[in-house]
C-alpha atoms as a PDB file:
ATOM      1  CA  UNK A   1     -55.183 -18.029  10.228  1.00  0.00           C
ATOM      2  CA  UNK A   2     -51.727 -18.737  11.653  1.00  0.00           C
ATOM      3  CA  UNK A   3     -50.416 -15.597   9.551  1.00  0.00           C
ATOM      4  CA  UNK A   4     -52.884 -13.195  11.139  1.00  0.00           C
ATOM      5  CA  UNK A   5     -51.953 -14.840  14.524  1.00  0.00           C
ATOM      6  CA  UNK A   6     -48.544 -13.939  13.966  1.00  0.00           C
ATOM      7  CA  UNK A   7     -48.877 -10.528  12.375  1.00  0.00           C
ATOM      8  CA  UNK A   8     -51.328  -9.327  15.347  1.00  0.00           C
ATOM      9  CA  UNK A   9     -48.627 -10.953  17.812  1.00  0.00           C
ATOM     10  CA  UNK A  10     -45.684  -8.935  16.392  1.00  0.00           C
ATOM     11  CA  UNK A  11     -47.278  -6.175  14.928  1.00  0.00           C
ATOM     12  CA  UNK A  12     -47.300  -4.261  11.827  1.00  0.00           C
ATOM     13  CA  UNK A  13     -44.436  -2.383  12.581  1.00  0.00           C
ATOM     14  CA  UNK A  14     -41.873  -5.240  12.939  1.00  0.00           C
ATOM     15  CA  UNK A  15     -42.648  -5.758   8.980  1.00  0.00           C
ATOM     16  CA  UNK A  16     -40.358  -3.673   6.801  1.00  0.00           C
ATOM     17  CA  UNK A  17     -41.898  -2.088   3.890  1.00  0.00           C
ATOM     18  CA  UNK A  18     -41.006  -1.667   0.561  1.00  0.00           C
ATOM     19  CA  UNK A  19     -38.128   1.922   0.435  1.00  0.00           C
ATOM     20  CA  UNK A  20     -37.896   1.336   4.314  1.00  0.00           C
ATOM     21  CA  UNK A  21     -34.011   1.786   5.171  1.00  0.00           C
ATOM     22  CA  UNK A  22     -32.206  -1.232   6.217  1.00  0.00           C
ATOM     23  CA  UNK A  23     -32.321  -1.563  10.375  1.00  0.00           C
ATOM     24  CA  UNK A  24     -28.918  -1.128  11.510  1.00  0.00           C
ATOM     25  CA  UNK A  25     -28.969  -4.260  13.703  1.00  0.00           C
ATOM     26  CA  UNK A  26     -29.189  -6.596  10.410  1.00  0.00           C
ATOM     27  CA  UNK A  27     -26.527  -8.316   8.847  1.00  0.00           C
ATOM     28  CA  UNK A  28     -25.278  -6.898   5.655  1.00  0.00           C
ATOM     29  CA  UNK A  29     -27.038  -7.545   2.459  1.00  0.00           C
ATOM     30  CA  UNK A  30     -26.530 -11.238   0.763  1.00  0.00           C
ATOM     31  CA  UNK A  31     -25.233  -9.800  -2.491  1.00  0.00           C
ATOM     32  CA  UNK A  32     -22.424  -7.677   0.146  1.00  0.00           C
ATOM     33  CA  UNK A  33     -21.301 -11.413   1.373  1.00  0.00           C
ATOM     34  CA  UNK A  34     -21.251 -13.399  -1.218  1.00  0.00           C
ATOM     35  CA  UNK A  35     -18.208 -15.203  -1.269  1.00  0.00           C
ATOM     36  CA  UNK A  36     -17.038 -14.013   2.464  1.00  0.00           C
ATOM     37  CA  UNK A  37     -15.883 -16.612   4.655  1.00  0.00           C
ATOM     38  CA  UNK A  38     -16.766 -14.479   7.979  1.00  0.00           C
ATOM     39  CA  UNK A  39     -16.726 -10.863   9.013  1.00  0.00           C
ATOM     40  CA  UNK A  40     -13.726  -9.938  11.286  1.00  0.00           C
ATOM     41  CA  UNK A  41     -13.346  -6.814  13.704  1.00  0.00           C
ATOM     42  CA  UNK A  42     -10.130  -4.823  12.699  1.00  0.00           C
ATOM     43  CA  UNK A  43      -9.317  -5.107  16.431  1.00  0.00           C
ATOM     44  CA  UNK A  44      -9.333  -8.977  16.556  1.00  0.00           C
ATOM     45  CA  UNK A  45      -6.724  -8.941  13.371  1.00  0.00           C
ATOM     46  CA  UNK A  46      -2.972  -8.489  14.250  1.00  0.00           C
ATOM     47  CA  UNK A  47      -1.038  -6.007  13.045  1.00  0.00           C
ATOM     48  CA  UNK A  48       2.443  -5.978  11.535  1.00  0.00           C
ATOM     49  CA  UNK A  49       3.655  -2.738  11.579  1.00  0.00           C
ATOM     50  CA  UNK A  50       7.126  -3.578   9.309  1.00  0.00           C
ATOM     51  CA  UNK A  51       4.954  -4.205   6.361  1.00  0.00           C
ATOM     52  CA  UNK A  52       1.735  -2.103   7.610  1.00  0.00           C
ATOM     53  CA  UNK A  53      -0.901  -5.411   7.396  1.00  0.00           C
ATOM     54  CA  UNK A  54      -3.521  -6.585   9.148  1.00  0.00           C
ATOM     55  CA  UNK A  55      -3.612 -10.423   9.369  1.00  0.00           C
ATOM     56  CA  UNK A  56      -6.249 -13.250  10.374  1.00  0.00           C
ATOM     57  CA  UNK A  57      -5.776 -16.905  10.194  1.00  0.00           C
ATOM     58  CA  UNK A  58      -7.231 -18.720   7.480  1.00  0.00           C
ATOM     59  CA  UNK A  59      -8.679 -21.972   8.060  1.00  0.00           C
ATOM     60  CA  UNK A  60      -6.684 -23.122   5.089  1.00  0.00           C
ATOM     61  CA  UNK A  61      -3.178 -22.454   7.226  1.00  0.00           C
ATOM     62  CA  UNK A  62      -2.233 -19.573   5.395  1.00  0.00           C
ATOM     63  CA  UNK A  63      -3.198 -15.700   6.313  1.00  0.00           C
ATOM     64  CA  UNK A  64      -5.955 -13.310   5.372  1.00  0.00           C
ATOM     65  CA  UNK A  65      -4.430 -10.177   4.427  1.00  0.00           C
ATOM     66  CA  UNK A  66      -5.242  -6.103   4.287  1.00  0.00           C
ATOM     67  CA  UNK A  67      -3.030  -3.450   4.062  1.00  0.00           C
ATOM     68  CA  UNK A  68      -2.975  -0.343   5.886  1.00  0.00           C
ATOM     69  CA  UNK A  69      -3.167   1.842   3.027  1.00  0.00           C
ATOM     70  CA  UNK A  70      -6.014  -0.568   1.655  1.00  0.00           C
ATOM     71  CA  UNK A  71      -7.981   0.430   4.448  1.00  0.00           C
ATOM     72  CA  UNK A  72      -7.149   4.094   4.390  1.00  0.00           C
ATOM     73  CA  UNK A  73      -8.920   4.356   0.449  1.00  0.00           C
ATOM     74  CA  UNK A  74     -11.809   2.312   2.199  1.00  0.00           C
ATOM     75  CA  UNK A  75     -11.322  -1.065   1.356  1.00  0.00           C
ATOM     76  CA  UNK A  76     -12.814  -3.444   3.359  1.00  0.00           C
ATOM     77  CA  UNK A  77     -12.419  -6.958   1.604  1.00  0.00           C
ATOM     78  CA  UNK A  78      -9.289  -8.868   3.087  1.00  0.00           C
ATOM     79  CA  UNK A  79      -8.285 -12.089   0.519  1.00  0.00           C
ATOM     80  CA  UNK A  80      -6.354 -15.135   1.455  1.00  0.00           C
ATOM     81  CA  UNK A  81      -3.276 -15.648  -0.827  1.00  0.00           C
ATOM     82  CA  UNK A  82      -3.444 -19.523  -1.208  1.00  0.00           C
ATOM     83  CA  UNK A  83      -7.182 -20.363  -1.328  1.00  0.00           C
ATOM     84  CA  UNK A  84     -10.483 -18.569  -2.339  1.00  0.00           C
ATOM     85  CA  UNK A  85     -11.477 -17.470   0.733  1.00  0.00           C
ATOM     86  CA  UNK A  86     -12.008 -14.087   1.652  1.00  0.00           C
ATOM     87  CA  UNK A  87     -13.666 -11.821   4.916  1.00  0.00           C
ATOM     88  CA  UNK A  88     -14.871  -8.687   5.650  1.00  0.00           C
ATOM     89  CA  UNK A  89     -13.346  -6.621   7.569  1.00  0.00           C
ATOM     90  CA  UNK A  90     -15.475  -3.971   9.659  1.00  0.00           C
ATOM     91  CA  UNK A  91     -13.311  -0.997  11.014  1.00  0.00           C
ATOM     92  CA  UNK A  92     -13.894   2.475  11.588  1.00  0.00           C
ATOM     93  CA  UNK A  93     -11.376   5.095   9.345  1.00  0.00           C
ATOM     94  CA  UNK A  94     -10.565   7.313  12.178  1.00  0.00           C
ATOM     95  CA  UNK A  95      -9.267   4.432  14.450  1.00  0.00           C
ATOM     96  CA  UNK A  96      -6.864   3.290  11.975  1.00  0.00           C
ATOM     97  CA  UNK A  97      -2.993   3.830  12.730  1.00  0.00           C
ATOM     98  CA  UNK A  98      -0.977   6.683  10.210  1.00  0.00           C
ATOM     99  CA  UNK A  99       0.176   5.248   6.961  1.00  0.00           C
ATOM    100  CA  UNK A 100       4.306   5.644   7.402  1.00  0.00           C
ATOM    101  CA  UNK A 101       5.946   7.225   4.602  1.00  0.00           C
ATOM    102  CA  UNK A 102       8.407   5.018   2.997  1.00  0.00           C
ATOM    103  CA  UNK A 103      10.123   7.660   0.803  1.00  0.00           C
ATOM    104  CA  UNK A 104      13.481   8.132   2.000  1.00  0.00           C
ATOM    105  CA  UNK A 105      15.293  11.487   1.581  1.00  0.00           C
ATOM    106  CA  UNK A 106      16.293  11.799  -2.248  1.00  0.00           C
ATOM    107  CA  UNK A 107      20.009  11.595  -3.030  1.00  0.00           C
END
């Protein structure tokens, strides 16, 4: 009885049904977080433009770390070198800074 309560309360279209689309307001899928630690904003990461990486602070004391040209093939997974740890980094491609070219002039 408490069910039908609560389904005439909300309403049948606040249920999802099976092939529905995911609502963009959710958080990603389970199976697309296992094993993050947190998802970070690009913007709240700090960029070091010498070696063209984006950095967070891990709680372990070391950094997270993506590189530019990482991001620019669409990755979005951003590991920590000394533990397990790893977040997700949400970003949109056309914000993202040029990739510098490192090839010097051929001698």
């Amino acid at each position: 009885e408490n069910l039908l309560r609560l389904a005439w309360f909300c309403g049948p279209e606040t249920y999802p049904k099976a092939g529905d689309p995911p609502r963009a307001e959710e958080p990603p899928p389970a199976a697309a977080m296992a094993g993050m630690y947190e998802v970070v904003a690009l913007a709240d990461m700090k960029f070091e433009p010498v070696e063209q990486v984006y950095t967070y602070q891990c709680p372990c004391g070391d950094l997270f770390k993506i590189f530019l040209e990482e991001l620019h093939d669409g990755e979005d997974v951003a590991p920590c070198d000394s533990c397990t740890l790893k977040i997700k980094v949400t970003y949109d491609p056309e914000d993202l800074p040029e990739l510098r070219d490192d090839d010097g002039p051929e001698e």
